[in-house]
C-alpha atoms as a PDB file:
ATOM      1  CA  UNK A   1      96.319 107.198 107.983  1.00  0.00           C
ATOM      2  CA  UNK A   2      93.871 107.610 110.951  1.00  0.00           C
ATOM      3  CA  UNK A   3      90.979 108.226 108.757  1.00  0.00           C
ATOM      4  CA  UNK A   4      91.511 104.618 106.937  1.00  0.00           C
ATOM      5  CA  UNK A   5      94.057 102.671 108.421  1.00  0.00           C
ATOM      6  CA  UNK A   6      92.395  98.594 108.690  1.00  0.00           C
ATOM      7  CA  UNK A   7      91.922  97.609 112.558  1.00  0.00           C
ATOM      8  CA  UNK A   8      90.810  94.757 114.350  1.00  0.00           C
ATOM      9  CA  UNK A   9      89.079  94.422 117.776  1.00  0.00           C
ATOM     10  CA  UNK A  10      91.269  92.917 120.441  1.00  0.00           C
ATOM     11  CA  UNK A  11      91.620  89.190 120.281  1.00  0.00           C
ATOM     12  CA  UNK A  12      91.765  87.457 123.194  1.00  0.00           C
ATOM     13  CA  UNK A  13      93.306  84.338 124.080  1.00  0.00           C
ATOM     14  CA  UNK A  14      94.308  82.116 127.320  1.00  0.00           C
ATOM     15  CA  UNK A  15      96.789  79.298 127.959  1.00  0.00           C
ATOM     16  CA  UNK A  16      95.900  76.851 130.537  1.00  0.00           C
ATOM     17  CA  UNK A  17      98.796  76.069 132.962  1.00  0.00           C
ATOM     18  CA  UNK A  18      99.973  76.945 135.915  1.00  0.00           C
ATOM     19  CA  UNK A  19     100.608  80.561 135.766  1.00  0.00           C
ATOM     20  CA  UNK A  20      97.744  81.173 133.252  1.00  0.00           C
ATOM     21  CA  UNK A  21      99.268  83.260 130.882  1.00  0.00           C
ATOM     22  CA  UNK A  22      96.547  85.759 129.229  1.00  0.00           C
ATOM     23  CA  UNK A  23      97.273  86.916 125.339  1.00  0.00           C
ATOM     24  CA  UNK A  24      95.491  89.990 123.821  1.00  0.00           C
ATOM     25  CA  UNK A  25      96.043  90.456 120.297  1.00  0.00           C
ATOM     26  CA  UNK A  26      95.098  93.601 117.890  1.00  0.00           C
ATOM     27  CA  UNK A  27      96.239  94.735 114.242  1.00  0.00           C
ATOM     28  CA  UNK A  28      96.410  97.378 112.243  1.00  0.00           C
ATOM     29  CA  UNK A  29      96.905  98.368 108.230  1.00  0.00           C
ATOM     30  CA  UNK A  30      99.404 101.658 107.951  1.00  0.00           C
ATOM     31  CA  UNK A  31      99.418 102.647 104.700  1.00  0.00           C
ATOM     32  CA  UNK A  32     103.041 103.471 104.649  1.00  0.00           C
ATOM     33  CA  UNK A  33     105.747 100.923 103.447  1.00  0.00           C
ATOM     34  CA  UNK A  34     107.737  99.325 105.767  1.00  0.00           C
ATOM     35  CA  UNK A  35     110.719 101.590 104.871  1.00  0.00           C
ATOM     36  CA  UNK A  36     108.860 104.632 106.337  1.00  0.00           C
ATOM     37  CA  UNK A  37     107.492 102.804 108.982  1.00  0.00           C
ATOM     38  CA  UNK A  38     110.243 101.036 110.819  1.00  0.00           C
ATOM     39  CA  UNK A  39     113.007 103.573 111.265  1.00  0.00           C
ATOM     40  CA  UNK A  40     111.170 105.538 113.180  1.00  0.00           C
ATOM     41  CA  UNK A  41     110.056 103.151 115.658  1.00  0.00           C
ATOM     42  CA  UNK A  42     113.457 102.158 116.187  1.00  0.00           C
ATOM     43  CA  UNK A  43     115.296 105.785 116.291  1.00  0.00           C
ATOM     44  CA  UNK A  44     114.626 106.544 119.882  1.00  0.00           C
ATOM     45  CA  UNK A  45     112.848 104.283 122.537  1.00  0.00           C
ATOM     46  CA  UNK A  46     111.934 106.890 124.805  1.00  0.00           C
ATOM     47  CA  UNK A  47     110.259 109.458 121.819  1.00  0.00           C
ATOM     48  CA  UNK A  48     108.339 106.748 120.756  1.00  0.00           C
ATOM     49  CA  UNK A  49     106.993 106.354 124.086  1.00  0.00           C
ATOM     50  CA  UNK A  50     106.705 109.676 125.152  1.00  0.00           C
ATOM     51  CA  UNK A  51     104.660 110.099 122.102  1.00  0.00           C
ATOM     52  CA  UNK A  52     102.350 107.085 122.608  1.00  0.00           C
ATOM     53  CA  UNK A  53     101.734 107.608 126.778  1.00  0.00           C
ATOM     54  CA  UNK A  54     101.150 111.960 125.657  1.00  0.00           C
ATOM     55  CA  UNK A  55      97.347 110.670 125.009  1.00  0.00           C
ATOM     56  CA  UNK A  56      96.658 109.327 128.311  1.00  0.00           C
ATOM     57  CA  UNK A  57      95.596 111.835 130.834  1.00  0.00           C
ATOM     58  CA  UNK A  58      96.426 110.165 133.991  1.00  0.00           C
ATOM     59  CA  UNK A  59      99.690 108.871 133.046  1.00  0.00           C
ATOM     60  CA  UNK A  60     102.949 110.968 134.075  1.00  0.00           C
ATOM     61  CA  UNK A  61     105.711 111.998 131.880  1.00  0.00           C
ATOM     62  CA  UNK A  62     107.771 109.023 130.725  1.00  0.00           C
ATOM     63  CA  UNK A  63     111.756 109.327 131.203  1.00  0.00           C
ATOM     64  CA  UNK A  64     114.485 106.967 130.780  1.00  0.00           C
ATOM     65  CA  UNK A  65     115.789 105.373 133.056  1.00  0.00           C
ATOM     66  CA  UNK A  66     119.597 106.554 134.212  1.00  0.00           C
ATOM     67  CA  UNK A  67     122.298 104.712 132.666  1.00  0.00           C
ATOM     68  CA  UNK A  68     119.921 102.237 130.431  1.00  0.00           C
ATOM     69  CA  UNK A  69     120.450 104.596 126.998  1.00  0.00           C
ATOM     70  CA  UNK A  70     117.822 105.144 124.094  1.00  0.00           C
ATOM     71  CA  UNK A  71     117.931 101.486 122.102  1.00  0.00           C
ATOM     72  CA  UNK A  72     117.574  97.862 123.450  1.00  0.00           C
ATOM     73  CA  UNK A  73     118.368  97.296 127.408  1.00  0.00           C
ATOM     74  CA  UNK A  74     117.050 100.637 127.694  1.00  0.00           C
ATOM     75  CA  UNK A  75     113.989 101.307 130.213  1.00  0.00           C
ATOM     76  CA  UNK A  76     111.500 103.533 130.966  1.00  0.00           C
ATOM     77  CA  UNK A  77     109.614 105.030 133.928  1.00  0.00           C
ATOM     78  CA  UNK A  78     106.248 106.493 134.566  1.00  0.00           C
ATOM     79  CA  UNK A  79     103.720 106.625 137.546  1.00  0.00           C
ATOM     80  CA  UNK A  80     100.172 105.463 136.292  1.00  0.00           C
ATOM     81  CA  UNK A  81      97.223 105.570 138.692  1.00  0.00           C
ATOM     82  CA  UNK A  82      99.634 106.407 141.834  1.00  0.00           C
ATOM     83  CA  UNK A  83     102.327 103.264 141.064  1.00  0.00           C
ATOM     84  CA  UNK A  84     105.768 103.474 138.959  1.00  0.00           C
ATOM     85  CA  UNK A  85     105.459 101.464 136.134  1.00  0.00           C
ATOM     86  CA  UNK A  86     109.044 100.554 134.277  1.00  0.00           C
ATOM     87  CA  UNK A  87     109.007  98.795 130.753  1.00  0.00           C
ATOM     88  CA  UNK A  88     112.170  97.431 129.076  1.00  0.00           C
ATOM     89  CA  UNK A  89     112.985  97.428 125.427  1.00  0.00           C
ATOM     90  CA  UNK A  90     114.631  93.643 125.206  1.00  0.00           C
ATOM     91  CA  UNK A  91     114.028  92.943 121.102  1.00  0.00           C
ATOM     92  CA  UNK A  92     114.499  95.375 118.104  1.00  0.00           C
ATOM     93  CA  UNK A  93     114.803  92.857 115.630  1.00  0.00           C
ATOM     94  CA  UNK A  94     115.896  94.926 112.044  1.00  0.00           C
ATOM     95  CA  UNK A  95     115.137  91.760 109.515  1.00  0.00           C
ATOM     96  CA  UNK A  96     111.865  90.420 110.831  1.00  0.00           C
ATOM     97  CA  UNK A  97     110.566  93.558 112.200  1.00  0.00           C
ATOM     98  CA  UNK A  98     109.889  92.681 115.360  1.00  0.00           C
ATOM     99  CA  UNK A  99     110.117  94.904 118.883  1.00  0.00           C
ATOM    100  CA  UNK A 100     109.458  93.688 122.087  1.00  0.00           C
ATOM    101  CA  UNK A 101     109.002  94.974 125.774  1.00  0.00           C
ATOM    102  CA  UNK A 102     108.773  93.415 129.217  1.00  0.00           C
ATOM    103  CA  UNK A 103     107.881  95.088 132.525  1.00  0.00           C
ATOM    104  CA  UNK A 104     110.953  93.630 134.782  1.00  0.00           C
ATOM    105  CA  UNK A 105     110.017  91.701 137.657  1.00  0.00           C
ATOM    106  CA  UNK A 106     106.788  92.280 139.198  1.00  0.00           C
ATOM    107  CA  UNK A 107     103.698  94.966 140.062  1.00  0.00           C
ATOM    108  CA  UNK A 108     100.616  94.863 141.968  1.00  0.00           C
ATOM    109  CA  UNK A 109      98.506  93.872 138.778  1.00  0.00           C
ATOM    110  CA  UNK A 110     101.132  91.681 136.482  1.00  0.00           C
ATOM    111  CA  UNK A 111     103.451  88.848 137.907  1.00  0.00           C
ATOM    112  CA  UNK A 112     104.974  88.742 133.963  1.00  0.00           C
ATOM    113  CA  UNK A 113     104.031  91.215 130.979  1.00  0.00           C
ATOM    114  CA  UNK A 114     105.621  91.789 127.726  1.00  0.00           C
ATOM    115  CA  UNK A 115     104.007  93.349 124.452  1.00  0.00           C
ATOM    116  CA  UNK A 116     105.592  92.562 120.878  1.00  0.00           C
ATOM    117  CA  UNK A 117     105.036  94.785 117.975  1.00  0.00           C
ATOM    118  CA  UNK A 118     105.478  93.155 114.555  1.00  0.00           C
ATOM    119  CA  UNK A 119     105.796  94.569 110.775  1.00  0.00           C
ATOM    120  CA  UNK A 120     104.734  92.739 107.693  1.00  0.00           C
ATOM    121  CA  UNK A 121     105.126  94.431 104.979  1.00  0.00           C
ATOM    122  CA  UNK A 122     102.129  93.928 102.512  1.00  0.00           C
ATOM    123  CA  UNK A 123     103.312  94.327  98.747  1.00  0.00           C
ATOM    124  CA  UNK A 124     100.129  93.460  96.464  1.00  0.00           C
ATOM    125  CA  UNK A 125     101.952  94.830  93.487  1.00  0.00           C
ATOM    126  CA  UNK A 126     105.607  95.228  92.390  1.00  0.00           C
ATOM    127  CA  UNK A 127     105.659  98.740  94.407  1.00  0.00           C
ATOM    128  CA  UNK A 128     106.836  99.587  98.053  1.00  0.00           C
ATOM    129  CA  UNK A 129     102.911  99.358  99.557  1.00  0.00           C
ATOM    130  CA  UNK A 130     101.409  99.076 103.362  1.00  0.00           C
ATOM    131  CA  UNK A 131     102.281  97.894 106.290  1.00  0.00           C
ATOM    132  CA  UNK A 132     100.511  94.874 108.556  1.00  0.00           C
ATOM    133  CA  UNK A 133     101.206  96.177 112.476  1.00  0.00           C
ATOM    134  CA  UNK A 134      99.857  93.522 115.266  1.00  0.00           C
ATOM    135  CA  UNK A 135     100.357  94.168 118.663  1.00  0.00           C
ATOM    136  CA  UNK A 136     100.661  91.046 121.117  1.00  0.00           C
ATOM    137  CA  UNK A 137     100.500  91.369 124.967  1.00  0.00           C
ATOM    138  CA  UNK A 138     100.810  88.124 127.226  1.00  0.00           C
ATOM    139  CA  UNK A 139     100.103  88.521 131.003  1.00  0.00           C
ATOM    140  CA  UNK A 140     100.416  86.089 134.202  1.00  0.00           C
ATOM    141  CA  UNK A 141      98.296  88.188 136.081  1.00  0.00           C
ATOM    142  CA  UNK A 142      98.636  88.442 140.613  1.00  0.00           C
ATOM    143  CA  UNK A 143      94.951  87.539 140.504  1.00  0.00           C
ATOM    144  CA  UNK A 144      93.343  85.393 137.986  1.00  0.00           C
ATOM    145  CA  UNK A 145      90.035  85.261 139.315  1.00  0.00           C
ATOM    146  CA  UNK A 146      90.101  89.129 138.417  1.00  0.00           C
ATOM    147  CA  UNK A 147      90.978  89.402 134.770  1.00  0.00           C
ATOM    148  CA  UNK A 148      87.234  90.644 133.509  1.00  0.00           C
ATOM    149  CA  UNK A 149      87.729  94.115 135.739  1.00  0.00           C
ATOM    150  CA  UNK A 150      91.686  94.253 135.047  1.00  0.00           C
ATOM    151  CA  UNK A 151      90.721  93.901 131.254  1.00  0.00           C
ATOM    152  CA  UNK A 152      88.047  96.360 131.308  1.00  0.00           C
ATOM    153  CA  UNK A 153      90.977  98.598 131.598  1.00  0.00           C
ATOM    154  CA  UNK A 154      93.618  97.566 129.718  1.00  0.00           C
ATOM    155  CA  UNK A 155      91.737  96.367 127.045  1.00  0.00           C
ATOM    156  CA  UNK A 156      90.790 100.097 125.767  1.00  0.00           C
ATOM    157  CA  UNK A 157      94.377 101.127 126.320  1.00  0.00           C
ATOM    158  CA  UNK A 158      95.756  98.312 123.909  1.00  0.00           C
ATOM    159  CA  UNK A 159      92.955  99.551 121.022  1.00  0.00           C
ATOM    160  CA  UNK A 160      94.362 103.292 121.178  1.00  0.00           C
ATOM    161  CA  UNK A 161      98.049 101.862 120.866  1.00  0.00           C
ATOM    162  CA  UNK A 162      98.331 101.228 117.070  1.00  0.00           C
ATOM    163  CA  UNK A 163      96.235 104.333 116.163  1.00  0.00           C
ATOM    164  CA  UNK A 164      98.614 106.143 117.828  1.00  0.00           C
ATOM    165  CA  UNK A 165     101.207 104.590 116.947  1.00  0.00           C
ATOM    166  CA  UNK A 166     100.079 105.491 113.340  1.00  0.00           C
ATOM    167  CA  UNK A 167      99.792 109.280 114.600  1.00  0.00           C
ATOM    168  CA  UNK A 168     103.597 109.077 115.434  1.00  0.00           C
ATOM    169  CA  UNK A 169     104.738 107.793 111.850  1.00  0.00           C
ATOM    170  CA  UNK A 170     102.480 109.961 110.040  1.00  0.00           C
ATOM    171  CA  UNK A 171     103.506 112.896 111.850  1.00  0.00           C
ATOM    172  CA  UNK A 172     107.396 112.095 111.471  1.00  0.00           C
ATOM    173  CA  UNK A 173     107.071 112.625 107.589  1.00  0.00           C
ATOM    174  CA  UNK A 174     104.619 115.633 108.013  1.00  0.00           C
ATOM    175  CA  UNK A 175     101.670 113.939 106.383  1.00  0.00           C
ATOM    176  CA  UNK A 176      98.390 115.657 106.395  1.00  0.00           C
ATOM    177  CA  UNK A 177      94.625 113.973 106.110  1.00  0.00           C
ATOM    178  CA  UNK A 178      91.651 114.435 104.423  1.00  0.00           C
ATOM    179  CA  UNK A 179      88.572 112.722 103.488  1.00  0.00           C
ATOM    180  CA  UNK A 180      85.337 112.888 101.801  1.00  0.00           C
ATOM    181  CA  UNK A 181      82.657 110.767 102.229  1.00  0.00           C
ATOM    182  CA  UNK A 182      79.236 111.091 100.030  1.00  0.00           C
ATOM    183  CA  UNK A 183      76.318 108.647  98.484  1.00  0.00           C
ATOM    184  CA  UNK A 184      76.152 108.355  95.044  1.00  0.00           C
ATOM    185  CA  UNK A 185      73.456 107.749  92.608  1.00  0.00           C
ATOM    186  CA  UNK A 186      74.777 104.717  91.103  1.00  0.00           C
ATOM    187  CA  UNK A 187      74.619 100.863  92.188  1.00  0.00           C
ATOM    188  CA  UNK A 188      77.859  99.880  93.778  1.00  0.00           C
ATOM    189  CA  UNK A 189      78.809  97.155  91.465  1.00  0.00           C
ATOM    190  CA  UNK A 190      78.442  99.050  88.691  1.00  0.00           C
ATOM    191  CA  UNK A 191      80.372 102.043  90.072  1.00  0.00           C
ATOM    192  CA  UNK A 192      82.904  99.671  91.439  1.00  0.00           C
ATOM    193  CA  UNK A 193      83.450  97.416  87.977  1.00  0.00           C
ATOM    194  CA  UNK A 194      84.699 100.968  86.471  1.00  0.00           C
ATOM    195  CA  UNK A 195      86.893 102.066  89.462  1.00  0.00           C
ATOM    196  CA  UNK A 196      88.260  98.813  89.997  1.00  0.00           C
ATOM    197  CA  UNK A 197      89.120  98.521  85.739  1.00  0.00           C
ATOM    198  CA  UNK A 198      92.866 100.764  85.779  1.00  0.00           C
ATOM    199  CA  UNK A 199      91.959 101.192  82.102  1.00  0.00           C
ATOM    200  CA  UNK A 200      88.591 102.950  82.593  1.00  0.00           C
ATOM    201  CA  UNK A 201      88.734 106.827  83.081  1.00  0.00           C
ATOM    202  CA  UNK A 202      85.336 107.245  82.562  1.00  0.00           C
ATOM    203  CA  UNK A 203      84.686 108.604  86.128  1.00  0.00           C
ATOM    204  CA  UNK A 204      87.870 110.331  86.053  1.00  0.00           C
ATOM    205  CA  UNK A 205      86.388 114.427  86.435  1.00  0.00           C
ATOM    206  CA  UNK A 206      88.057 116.102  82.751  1.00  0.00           C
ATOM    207  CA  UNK A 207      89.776 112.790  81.695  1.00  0.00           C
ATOM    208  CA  UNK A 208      90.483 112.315  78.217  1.00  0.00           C
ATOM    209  CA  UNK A 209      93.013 109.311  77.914  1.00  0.00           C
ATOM    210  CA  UNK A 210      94.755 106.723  79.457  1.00  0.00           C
ATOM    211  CA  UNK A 211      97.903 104.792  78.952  1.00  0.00           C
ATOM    212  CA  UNK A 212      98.862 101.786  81.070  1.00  0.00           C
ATOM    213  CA  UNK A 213     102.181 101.001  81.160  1.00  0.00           C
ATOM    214  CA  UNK A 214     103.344  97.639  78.973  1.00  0.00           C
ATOM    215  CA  UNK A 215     105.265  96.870  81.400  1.00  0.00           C
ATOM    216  CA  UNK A 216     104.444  97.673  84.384  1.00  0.00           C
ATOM    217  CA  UNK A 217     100.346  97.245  84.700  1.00  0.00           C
ATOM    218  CA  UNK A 218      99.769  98.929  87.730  1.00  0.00           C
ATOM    219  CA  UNK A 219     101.254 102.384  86.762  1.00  0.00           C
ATOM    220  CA  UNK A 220      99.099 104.362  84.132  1.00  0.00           C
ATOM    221  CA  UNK A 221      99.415 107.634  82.637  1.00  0.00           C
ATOM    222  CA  UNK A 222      96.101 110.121  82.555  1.00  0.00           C
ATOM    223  CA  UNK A 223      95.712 113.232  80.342  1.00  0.00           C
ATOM    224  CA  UNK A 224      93.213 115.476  80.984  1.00  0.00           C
ATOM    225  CA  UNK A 225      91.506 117.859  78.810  1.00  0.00           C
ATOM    226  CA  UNK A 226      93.368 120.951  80.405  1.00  0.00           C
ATOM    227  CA  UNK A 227      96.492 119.729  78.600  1.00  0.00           C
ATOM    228  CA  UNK A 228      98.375 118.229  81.862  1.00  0.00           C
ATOM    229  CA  UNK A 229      98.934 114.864  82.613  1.00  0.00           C
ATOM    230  CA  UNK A 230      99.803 112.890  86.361  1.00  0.00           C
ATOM    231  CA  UNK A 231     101.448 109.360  86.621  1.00  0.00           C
ATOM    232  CA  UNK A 232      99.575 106.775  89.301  1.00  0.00           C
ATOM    233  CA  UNK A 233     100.832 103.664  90.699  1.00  0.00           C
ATOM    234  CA  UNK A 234      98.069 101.087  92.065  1.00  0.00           C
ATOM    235  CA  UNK A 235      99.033 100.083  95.141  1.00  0.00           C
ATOM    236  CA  UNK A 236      96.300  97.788  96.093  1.00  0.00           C
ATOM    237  CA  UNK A 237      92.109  96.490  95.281  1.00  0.00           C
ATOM    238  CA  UNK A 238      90.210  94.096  97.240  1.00  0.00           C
ATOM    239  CA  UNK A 239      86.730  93.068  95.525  1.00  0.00           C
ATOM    240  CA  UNK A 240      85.518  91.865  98.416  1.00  0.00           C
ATOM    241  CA  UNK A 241      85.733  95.167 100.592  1.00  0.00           C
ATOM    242  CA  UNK A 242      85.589  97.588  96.920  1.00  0.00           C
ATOM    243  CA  UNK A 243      88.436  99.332  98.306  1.00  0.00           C
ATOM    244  CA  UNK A 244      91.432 100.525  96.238  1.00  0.00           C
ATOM    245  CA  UNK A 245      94.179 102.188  97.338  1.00  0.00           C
ATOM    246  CA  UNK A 246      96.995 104.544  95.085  1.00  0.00           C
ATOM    247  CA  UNK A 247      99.648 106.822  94.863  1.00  0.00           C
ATOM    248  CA  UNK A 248      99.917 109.744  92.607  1.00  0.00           C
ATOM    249  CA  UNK A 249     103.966 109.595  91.330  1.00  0.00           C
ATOM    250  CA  UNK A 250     103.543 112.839  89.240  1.00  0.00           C
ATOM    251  CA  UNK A 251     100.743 115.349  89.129  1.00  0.00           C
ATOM    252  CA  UNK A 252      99.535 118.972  89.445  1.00  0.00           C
ATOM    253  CA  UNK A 253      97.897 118.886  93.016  1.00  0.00           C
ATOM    254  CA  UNK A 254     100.058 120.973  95.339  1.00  0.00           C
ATOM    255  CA  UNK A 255     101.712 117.946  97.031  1.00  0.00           C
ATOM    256  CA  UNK A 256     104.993 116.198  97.490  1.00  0.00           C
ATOM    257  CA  UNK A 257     103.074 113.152  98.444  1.00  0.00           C
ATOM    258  CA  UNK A 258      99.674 111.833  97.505  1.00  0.00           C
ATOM    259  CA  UNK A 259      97.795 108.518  98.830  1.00  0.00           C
ATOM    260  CA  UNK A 260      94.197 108.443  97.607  1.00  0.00           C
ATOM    261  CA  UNK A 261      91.752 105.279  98.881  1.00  0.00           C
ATOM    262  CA  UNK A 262      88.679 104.539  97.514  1.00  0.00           C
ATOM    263  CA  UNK A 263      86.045 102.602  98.896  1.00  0.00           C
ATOM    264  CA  UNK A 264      82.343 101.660  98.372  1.00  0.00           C
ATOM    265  CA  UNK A 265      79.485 100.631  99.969  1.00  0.00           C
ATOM    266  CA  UNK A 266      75.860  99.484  98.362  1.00  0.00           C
ATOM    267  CA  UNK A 267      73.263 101.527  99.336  1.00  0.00           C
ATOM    268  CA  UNK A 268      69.979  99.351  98.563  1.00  0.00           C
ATOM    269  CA  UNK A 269      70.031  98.561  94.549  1.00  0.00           C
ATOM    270  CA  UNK A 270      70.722 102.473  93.090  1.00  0.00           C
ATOM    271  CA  UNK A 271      72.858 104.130  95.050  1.00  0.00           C
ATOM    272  CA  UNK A 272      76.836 103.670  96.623  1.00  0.00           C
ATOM    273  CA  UNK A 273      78.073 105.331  99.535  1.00  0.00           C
ATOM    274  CA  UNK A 274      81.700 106.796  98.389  1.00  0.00           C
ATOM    275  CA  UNK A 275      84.214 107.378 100.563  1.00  0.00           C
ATOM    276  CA  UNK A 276      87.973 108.891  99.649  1.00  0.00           C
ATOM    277  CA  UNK A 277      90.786 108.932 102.175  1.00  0.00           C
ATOM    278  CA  UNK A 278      93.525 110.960 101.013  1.00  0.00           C
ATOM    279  CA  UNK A 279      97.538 111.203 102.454  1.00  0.00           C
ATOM    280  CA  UNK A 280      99.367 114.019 101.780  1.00  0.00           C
ATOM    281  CA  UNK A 281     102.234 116.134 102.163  1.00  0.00           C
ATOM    282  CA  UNK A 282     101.588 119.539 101.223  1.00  0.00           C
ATOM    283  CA  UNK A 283     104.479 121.795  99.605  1.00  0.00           C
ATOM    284  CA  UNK A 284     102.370 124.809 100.353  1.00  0.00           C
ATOM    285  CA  UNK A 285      99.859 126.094 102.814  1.00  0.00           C
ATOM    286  CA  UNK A 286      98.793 123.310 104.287  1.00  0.00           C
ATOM    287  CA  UNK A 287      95.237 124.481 104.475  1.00  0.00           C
ATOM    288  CA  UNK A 288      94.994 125.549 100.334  1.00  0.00           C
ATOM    289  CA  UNK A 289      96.323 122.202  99.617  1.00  0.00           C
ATOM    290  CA  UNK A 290      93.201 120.159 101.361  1.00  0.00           C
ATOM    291  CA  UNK A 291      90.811 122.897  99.959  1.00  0.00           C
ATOM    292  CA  UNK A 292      92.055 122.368  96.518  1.00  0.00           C
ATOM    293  CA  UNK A 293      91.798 118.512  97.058  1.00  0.00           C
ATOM    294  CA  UNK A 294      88.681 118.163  98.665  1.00  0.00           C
ATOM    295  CA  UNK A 295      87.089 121.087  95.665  1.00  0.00           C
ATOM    296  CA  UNK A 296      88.296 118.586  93.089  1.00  0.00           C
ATOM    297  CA  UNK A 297      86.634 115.319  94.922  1.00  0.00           C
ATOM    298  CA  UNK A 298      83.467 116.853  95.143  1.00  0.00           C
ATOM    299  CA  UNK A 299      83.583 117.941  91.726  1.00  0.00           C
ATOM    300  CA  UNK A 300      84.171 114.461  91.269  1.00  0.00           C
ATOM    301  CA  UNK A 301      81.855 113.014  92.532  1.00  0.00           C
ATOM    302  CA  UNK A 302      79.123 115.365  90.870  1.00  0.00           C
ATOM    303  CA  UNK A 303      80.709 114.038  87.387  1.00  0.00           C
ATOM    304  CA  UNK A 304      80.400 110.309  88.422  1.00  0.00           C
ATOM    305  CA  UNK A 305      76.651 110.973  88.957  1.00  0.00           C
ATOM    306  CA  UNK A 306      76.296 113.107  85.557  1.00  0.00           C
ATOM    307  CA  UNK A 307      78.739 110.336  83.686  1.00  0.00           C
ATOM    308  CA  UNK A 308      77.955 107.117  84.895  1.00  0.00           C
ATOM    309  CA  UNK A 309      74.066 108.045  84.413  1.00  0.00           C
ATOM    310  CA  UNK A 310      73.079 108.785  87.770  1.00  0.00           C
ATOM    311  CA  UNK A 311      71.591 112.466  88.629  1.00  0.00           C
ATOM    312  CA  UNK A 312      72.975 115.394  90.269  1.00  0.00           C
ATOM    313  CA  UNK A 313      73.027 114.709  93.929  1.00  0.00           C
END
């Protein structure tokens, strides 16, 4: 999701040799699993690129070109900043997840370029979770001497390229955003040692019981005082970050799909900053469903104050 989804900087690395090959390196968390991630980036080469060069202003629209098809072997053309640029799809790797482009031959900034996409799939629990995307770009560039200006460029253009990317997947299975983000009057380790317990409902808004499955821990079972009842699945927690991530299997909220992620930050010794990051797909409007989902987080987060004996914010 663009509001949440875990990126790096871009890495940078260079080989000594002859042609001194440059590296840049980047990553990104999608919180999708690999099996709604990866058949869409290999469907069709030039939507995928179309899609991903639509952001950049100066760049002219990509088409295929003639006789190369839409999978591996298959190359593109644009004109960016006045020059044709062609880039050739030469791995699409369906076990390890890997794809892989060149630009063939040579241009005025690049004697050799290629750019290699890989997908880990990240499965903290037993259920289909996120997926790792890094990005890798080596270059032999014409002149050496001027990689700080040539990378002053490129460098920004490599850092919108998984977010994007991300944009592309989410919007192939019509997922919508939303996000709240407020402080909290209780200390973050406190708050967090509740959230972070999948028995404790106690800052649950109108909770009244829990059941965790025997035998699976990570689903549990909430009823709520209303008489209705929906089924989560934890997908994954990290202490260190007090972040943790979900999936509603079976609820009330007017969604097909739900993703919730949770993460705090201390705010001196009495008060948490809160943040939720929610996926969705609504089966509605798609405007009632984030008003009904954003009412019920801030309600939410008023209760955690009341409950967990902070004050009414």
């Amino acid at each position: 999701m663009n509001a949440t989804g875990s990126e790096s900087g871009v890495f940078v690395g260079k080989l000594n040799g002859i042609n001194q090959e440059f590296t840049r390196f980047t990553s990104r968390v999608f919180p999708y699993p690999i099996q709604e991630v990866w058949p869409h980036i290999t469907k069709s080469y030039l939507e995928l690129q179309q899609f991903i060069h639509s952001s950049q202003e100066t760049a002219s629209p990509v088409k295929l070109v003639p006789g190369t098809g839409d999978g591996v072997g298959s190359t593109i053309e644009f004109d960016w900043n006045g020059q044709q640029v062609l880039e050739k799809l030469v791995e699409q790797d369906d076990h390890q997840y890997v794809w892989t482009i060149i630009v063939p031959g040579e241009t005025q900034v690049f004697k050799r370029y290629s750019a290699k996409l890989a997908f880990l799939p990240i499965t903290e629990t037993d259920s289909p979770g996120n997926t790792l995307v890094t990005l890798e770009l080596k270059m032999v560039l014409q002149k050496p001497e001027a990689a700080s200006q040539i990378f002053s460029h490129v460098d920004p253009l490599i850092l919108e390229r998984l977010p994007r990317l991300e944009e592309y997947i989410q919007q192939k299975h019509g997922y919508q955003t939303a996000q709240l983000a407020e402080e909290v009057f209780v200390p973050a380790d406190r708050l967090w040692s509740v959230i972070s317990n999948w028995n404790d409902i106690s800052w649950v808004l109108d909770a009244q019981s829990v059941k965790v499955d025997t035998k699976d821990p990570y689903l549990r079972e909430i009823r709520f005082k209303a008489g209705y009842s929906i089924v989560e699945r934890l997908i994954s927690k990290n202490d260190d970050s007090r972040t943790l991530e979900y999936e509603i299997l079976k609820g009330s909220f007017p969604v097909s799909r739900y993703r919730g992620r949770i993460h705090l930050e201390a705010r001196g010794n009495e008060k948490s900053a809160f943040r939720y990051d929610v996926l969705f797909v609504p089966t509605g409007n798609k405007d009632e469903s984030t008003k009904a989902i954003l009412d019920r987080l801030k309600a939410g987060v008023k209760f955690i104050n009341s409950a967990l004996g902070g004050r009414s914010s």
